[in-house]
N, C-alpha and C. Protein backbone atom coordinates (compact mmCIF):
# COMPACT_ATOMS: atom_id res chain seq x y z
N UNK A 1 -45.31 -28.31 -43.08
CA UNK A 1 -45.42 -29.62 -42.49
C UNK A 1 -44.46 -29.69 -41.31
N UNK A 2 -44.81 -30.62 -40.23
CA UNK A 2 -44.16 -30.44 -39.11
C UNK A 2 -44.34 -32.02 -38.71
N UNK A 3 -43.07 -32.51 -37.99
CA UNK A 3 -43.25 -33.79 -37.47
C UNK A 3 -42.14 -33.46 -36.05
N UNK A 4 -43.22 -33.84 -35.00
CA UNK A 4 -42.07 -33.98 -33.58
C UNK A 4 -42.17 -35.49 -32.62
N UNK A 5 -41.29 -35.55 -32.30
CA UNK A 5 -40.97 -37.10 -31.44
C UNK A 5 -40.12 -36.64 -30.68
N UNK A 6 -39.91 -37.84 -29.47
CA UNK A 6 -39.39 -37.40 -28.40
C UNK A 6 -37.69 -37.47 -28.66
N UNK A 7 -37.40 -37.74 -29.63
CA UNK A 7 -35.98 -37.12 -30.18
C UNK A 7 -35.94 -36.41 -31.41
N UNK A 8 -36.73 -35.85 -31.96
CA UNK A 8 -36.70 -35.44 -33.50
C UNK A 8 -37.88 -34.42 -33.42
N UNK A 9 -37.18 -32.56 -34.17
CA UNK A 9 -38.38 -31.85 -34.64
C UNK A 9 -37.66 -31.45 -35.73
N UNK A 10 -38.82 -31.98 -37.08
CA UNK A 10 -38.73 -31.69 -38.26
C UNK A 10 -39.75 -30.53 -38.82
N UNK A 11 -39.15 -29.71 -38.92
CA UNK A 11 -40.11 -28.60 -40.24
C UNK A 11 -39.68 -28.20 -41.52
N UNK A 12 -40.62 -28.45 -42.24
CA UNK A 12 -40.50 -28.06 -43.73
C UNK A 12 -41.34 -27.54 -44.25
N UNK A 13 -40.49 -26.47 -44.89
CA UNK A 13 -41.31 -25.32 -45.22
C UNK A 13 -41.17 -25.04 -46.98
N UNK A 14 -42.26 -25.14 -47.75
CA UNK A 14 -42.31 -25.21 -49.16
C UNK A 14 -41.86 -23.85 -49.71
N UNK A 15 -41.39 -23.84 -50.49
CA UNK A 15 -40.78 -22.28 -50.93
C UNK A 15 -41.35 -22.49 -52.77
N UNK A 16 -41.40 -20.91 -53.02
CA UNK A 16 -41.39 -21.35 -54.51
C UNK A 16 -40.21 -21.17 -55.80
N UNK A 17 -39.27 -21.16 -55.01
CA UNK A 17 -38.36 -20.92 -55.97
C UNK A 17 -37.11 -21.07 -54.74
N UNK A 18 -35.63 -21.47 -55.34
CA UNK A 18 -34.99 -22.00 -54.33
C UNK A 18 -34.36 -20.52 -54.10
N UNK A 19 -33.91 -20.80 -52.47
CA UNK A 19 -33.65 -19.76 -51.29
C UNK A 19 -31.62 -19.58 -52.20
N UNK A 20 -31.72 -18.47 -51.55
CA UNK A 20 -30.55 -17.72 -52.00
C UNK A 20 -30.08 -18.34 -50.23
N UNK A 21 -28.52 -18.75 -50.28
CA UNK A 21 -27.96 -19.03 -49.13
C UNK A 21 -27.97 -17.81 -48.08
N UNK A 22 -28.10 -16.59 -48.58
CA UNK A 22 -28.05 -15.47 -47.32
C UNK A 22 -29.45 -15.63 -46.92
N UNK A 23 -30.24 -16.22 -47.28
CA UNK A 23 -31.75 -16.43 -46.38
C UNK A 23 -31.77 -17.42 -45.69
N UNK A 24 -31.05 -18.86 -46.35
CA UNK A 24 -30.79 -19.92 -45.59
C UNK A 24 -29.99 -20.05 -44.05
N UNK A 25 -28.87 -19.50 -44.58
CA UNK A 25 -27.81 -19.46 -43.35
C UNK A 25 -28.10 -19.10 -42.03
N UNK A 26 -28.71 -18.22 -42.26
CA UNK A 26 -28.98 -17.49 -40.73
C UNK A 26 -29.82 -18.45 -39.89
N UNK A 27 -31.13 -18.74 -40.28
CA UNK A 27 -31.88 -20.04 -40.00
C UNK A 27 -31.16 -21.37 -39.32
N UNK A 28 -30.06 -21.65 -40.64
CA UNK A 28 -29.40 -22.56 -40.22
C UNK A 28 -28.71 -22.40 -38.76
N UNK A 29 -27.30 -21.11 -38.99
CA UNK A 29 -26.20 -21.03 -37.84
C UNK A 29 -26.85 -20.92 -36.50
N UNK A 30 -28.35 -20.18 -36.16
CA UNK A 30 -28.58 -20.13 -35.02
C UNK A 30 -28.57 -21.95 -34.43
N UNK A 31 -28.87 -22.75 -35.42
CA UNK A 31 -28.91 -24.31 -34.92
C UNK A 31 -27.73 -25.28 -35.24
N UNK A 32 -26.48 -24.88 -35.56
CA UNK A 32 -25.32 -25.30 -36.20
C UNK A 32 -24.02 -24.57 -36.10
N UNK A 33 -22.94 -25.51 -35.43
CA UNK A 33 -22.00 -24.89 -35.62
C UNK A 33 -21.17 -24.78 -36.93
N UNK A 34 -21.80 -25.54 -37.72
CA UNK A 34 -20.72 -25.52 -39.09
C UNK A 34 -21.94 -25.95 -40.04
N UNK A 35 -22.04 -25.24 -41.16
CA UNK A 35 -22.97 -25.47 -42.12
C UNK A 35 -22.16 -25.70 -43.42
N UNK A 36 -21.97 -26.55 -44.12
CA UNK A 36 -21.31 -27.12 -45.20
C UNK A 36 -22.73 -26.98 -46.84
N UNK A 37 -22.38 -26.16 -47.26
CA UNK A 37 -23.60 -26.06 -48.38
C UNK A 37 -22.93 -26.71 -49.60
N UNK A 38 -23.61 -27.11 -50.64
CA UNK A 38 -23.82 -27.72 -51.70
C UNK A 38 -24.01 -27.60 -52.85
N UNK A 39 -23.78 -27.17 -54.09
CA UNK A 39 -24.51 -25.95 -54.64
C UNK A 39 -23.86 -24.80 -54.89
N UNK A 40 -24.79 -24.11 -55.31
CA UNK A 40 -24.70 -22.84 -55.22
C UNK A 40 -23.24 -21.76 -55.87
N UNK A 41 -22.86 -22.74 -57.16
CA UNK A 41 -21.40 -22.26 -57.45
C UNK A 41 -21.02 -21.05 -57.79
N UNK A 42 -22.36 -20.35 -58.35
CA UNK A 42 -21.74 -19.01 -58.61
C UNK A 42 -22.32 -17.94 -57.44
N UNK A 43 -22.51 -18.49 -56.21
CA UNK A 43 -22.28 -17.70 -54.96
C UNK A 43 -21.20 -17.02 -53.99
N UNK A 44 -20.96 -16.23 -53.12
CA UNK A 44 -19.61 -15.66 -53.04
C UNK A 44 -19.00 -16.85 -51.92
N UNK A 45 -19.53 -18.07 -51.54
CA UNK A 45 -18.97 -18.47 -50.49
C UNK A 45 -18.04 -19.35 -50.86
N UNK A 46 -17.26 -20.03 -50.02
CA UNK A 46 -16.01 -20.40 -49.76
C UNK A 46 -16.30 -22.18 -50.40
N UNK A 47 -15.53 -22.31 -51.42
CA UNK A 47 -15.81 -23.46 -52.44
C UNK A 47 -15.08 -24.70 -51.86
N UNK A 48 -15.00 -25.76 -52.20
CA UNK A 48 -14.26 -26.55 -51.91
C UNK A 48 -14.93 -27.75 -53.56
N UNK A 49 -14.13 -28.29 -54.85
CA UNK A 49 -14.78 -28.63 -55.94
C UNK A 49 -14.14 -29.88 -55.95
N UNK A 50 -15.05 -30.46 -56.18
CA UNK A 50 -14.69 -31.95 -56.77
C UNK A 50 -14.23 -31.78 -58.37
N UNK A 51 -13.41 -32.12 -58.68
CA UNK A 51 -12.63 -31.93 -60.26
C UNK A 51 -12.98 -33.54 -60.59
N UNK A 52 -13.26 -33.72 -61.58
CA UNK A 52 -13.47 -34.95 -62.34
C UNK A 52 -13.01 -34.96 -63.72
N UNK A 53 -11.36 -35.47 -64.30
CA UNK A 53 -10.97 -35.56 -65.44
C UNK A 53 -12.07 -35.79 -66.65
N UNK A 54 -12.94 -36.21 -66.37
CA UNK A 54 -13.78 -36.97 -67.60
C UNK A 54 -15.19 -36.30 -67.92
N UNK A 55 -15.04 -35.11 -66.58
CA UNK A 55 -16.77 -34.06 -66.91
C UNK A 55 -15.73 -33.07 -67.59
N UNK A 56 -16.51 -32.58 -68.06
CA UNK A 56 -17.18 -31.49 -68.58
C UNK A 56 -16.53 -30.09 -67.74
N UNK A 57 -15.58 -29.07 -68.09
CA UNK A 57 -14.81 -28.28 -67.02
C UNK A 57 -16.79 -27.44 -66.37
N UNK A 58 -16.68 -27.19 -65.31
CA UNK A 58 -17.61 -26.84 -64.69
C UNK A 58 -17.22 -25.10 -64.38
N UNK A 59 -18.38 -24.60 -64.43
CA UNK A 59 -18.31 -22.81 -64.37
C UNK A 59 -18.19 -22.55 -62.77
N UNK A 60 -16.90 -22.24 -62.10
CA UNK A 60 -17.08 -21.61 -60.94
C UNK A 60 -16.59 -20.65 -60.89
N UNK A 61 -16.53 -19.89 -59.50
CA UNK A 61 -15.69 -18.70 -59.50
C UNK A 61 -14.86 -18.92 -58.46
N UNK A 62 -13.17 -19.38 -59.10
CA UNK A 62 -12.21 -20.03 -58.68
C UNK A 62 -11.69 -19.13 -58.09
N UNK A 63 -11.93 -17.66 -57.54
CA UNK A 63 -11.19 -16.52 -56.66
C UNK A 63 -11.53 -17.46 -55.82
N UNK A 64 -12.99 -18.02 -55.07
CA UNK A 64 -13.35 -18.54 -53.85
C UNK A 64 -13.31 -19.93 -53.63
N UNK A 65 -12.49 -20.79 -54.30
CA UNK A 65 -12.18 -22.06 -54.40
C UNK A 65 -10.69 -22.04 -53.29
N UNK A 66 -11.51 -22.98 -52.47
CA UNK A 66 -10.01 -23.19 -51.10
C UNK A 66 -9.41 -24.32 -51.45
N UNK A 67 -10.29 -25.08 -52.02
CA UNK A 67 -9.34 -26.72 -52.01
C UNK A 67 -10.05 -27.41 -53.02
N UNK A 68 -9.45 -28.42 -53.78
CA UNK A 68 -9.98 -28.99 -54.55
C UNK A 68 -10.35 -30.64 -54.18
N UNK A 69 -10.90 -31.75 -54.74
CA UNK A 69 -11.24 -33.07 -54.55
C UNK A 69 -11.15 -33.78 -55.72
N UNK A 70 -10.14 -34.42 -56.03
CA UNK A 70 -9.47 -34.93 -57.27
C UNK A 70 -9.04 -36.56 -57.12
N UNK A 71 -9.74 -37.10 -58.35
CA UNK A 71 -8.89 -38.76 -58.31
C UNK A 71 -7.87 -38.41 -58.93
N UNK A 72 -7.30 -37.76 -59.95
CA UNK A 72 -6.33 -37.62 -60.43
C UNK A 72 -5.50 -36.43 -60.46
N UNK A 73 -3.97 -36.03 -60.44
CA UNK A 73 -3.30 -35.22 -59.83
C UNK A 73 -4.10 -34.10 -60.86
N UNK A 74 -3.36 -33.03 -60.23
CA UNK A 74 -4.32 -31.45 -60.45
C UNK A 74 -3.39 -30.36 -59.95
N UNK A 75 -3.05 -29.84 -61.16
CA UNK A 75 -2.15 -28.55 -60.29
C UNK A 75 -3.37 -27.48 -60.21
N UNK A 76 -2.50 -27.01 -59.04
CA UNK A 76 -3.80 -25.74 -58.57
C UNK A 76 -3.01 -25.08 -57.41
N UNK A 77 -3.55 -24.03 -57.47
CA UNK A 77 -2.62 -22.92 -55.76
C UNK A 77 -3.02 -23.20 -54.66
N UNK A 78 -4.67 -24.00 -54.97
CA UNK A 78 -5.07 -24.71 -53.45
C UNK A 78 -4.63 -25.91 -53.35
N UNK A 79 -4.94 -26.34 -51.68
CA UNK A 79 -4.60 -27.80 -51.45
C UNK A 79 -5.87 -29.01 -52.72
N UNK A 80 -4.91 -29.84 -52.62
CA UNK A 80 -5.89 -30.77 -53.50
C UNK A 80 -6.08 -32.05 -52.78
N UNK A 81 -7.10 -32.96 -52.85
CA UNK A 81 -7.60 -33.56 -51.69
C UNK A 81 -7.75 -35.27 -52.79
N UNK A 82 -7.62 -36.35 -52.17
CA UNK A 82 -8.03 -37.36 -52.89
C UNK A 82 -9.32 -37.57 -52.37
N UNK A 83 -10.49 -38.36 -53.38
CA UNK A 83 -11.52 -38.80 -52.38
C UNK A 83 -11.39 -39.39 -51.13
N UNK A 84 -10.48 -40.19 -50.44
CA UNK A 84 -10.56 -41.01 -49.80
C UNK A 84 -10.03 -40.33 -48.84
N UNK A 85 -9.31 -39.26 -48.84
CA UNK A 85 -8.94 -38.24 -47.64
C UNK A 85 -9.50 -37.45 -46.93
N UNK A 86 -10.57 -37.83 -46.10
CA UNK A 86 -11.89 -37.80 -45.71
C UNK A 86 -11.36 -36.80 -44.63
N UNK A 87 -10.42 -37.65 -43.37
CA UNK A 87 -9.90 -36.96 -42.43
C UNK A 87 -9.15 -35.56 -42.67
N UNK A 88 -8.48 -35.69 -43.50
CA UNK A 88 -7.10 -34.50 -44.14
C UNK A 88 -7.98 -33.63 -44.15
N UNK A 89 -9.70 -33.98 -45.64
CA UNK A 89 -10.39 -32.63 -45.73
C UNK A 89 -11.08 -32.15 -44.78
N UNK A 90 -11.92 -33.00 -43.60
CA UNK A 90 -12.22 -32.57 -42.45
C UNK A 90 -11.67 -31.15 -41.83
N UNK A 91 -10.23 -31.73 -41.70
CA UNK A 91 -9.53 -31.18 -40.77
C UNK A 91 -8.78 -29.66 -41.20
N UNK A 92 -8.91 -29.74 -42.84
CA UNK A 92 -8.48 -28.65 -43.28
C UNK A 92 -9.96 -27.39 -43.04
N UNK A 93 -10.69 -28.24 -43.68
CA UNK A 93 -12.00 -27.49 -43.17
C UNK A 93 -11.67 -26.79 -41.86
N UNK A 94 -11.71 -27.42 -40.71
CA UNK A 94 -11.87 -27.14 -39.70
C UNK A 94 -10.76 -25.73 -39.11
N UNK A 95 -9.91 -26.01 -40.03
CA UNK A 95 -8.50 -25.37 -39.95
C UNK A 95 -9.08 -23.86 -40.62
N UNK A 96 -9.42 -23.85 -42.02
CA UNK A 96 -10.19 -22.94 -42.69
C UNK A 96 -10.98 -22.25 -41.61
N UNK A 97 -12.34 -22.86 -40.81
CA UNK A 97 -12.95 -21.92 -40.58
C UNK A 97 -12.77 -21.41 -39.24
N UNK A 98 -11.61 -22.09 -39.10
CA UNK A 98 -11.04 -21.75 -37.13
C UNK A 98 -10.05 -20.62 -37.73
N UNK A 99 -9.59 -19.98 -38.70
CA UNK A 99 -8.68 -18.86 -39.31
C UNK A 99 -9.44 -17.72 -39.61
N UNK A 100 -10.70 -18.26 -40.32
CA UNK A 100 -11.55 -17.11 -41.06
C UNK A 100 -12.48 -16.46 -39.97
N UNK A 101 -12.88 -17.26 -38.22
CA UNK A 101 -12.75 -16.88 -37.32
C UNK A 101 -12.30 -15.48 -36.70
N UNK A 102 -11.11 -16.04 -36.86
CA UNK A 102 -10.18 -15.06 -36.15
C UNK A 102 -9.76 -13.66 -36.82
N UNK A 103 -10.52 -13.91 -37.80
CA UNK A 103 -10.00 -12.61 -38.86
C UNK A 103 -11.74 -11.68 -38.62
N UNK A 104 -12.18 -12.30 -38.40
CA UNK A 104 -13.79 -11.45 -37.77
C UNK A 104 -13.73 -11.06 -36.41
């Protein structure tokens, strides 16, 4: 399916089973400078987890966890983020992938 307007081209493309992010990405970066994914926890990419005292501990693989997102304090070796620190995590982001940059 395809929809274009004189500000907007949308395509969507039906898959039958969901895309592994190394098929996604590439697609994506040629149209994006920063792709933020969702998902996908037991993938090798670079995590950033919302911790919630009251779920359920969740299965990740915390080698690739940079920062965490916590209402309540949280020890951890990464930075830990409140929800409402919107800017801080922005900017750490930004900090993250302007480092991991420079190391390629």
């Amino acid at each position: 399916m395809a929809q274009a307007s004189p500000t907007l081209l949308q395509v969507t493309r039906y898959l039958e089973a969901e895309p592994e992010p190394a098929e996604v990405l590439p697609v994506l970066a040629a149209q994006a400078d920063l792709v933020l994914v969702e998902g996908y926890k037991h993938s090798p990419l670079p995590k950033i987890v919302l911790a919630d005292a009251r779920a359920d501990p969740i299965s990740v693989n915390t080698s690739r966890v940079i920062a965490w997102v916590s209402r309540s304090p949280l020890d951890a070796d990464q930075p830990v983020f409140r929800p409402g620190q919107v800017e801080d995590l922005g900017r750490f982001i930004l900090d993250y992938v302007a480092h991991a940059a420079k190391k390629s």
